[in-house]
Protein backbone atom coordinates (compact mmCIF):
# COMPACT_ATOMS: atom_id res chain seq x y z
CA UNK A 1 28.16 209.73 7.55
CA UNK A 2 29.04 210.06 11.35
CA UNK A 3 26.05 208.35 12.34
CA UNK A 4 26.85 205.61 10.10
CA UNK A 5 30.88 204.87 11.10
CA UNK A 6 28.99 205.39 15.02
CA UNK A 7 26.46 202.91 14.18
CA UNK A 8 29.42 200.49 12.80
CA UNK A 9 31.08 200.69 15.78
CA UNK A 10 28.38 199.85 18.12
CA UNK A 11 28.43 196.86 15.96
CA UNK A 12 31.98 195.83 16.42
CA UNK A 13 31.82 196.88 19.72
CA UNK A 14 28.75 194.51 20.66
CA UNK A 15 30.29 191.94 18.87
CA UNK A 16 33.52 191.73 20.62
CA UNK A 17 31.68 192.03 23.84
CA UNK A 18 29.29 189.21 22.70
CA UNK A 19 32.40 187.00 21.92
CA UNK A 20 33.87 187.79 24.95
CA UNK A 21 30.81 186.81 27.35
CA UNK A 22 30.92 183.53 25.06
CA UNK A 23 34.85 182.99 25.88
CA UNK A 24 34.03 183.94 29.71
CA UNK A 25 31.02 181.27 29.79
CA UNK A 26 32.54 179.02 28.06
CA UNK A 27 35.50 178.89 30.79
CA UNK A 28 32.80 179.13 33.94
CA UNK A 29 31.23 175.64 32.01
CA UNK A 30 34.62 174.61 31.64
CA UNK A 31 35.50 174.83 35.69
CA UNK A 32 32.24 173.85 36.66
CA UNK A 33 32.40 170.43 34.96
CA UNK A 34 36.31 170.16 36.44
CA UNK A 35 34.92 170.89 39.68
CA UNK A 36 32.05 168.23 39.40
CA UNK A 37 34.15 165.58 37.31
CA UNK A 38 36.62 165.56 40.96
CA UNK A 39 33.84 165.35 43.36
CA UNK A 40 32.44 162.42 41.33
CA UNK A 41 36.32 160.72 40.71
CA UNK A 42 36.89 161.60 45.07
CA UNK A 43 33.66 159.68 45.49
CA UNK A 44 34.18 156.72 42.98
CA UNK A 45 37.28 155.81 45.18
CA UNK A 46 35.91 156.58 48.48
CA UNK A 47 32.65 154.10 47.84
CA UNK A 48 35.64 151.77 46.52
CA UNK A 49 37.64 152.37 49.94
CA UNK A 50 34.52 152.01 52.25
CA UNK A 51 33.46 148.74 49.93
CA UNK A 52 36.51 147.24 50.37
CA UNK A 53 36.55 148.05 54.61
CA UNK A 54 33.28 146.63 54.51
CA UNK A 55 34.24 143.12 53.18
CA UNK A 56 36.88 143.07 56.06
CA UNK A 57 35.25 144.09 58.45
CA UNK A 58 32.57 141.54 57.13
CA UNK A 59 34.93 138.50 57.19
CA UNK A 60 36.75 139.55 60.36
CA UNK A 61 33.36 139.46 61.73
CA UNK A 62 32.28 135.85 60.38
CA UNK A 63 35.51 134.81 61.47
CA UNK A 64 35.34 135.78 64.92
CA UNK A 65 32.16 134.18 64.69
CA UNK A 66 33.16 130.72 63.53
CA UNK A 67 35.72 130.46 66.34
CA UNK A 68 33.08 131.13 68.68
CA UNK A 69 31.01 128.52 67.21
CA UNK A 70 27.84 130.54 66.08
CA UNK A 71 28.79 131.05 62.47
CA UNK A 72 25.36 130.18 61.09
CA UNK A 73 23.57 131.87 63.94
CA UNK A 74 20.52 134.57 63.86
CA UNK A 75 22.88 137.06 65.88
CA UNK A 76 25.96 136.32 63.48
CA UNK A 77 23.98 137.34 60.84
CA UNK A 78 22.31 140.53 62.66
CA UNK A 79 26.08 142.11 63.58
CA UNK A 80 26.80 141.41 59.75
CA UNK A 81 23.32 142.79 58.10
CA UNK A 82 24.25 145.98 60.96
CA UNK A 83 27.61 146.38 59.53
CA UNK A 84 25.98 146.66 55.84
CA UNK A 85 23.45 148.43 56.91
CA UNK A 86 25.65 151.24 58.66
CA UNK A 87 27.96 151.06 55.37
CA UNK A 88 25.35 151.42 53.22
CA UNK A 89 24.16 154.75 55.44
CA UNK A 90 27.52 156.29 55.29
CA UNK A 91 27.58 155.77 51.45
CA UNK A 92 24.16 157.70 51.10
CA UNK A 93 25.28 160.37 53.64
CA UNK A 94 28.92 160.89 51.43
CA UNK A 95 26.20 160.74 48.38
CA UNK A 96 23.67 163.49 49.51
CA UNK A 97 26.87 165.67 50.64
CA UNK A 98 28.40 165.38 46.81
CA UNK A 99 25.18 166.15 45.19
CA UNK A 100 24.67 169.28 47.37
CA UNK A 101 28.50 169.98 46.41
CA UNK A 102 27.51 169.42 42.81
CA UNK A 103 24.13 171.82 42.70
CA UNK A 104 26.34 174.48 44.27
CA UNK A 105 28.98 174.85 42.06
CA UNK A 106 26.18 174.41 39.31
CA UNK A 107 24.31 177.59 41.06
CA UNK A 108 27.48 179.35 41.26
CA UNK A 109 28.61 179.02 37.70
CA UNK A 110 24.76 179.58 36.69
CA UNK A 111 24.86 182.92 38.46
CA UNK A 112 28.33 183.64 37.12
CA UNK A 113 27.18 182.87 33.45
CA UNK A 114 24.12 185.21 34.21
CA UNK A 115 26.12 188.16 35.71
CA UNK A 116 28.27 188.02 33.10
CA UNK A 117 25.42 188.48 30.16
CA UNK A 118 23.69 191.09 32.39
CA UNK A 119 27.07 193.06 32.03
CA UNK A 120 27.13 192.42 28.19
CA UNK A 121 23.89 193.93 27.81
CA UNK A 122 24.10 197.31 30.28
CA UNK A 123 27.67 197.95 29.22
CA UNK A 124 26.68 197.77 25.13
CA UNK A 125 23.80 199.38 25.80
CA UNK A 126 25.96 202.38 28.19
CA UNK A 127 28.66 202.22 24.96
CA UNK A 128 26.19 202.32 22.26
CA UNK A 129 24.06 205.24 23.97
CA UNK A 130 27.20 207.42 24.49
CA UNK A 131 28.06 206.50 20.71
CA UNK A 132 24.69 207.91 19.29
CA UNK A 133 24.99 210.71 21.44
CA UNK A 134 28.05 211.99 20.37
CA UNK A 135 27.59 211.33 16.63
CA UNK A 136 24.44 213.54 16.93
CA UNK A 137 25.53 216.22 19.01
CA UNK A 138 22.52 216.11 21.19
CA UNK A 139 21.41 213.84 24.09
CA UNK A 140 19.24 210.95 23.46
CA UNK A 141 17.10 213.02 25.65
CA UNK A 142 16.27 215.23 23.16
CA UNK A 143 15.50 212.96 20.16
């Protein structure tokens, strides 16, 4: 009968850790997507901010370029295709640095999920060893 109300509590002990570990992962996926939904909301209005510099920039540009009487000119239009082009460089840059942002904290809360199982399973397994060993008396050694 010990072996059985052991056995039961291995159970309910497995259990609760199981729900914990889902609790805990469910809070690392919780942070993680936080964490990503800023980077992507601090990039929306920086691309915003840098798209609305460029149009300035652009029109200051054509402007100073009409009152020096080469608005329709080839090297008008190369300063203005080198101002896009150098926006649209700094845009990928900012881009590459939020997805390497973004696969971090995904590593980080991949590892953290998989720490936290691996300490589910060796801590049951410790608690449900002990358990069996004490209901029978002997080691598990010996069985």
């Amino acid at each position: 009968m010990g072996a059985l109300s052991s056995l039961a509590s291995i159970g309910l002990n497995l259990a609760l850790a199981q729900q914990a570990a889902q609790r805990q992962s469910q809070n690392i996926n919780a942070e993680r997507n936080r964490q990503i939904q800023a980077i992507r909301q601090r990039d929306a209005e920086q691309q915003r901010q840098q798209q609305e510099a460029l149009r300035r920039r652009l029109a200051a540009q054509r402007a100073r370029a009409g009152a020096a009487g080469v608005s329709g000119g080839g090297s008008a239009n190369a300063v203005l295709r080198g101002l896009t082009e150098q926006a649209a460089a700094a845009e990928q840059a900012r881009a590459a640095q939020s997805s390497g942002r973004i696969a971090d904290i995904r590593r980080s809360a991949s590892s953290s999920r998989n720490r936290n199982l691996l300490d589910l399973v060796g801590g049951a397994t410790g608690s449900s060893l002990s358990l069996l060993g004490q209901s029978t008396g002997r080691s598990l050694l010996d069985l």
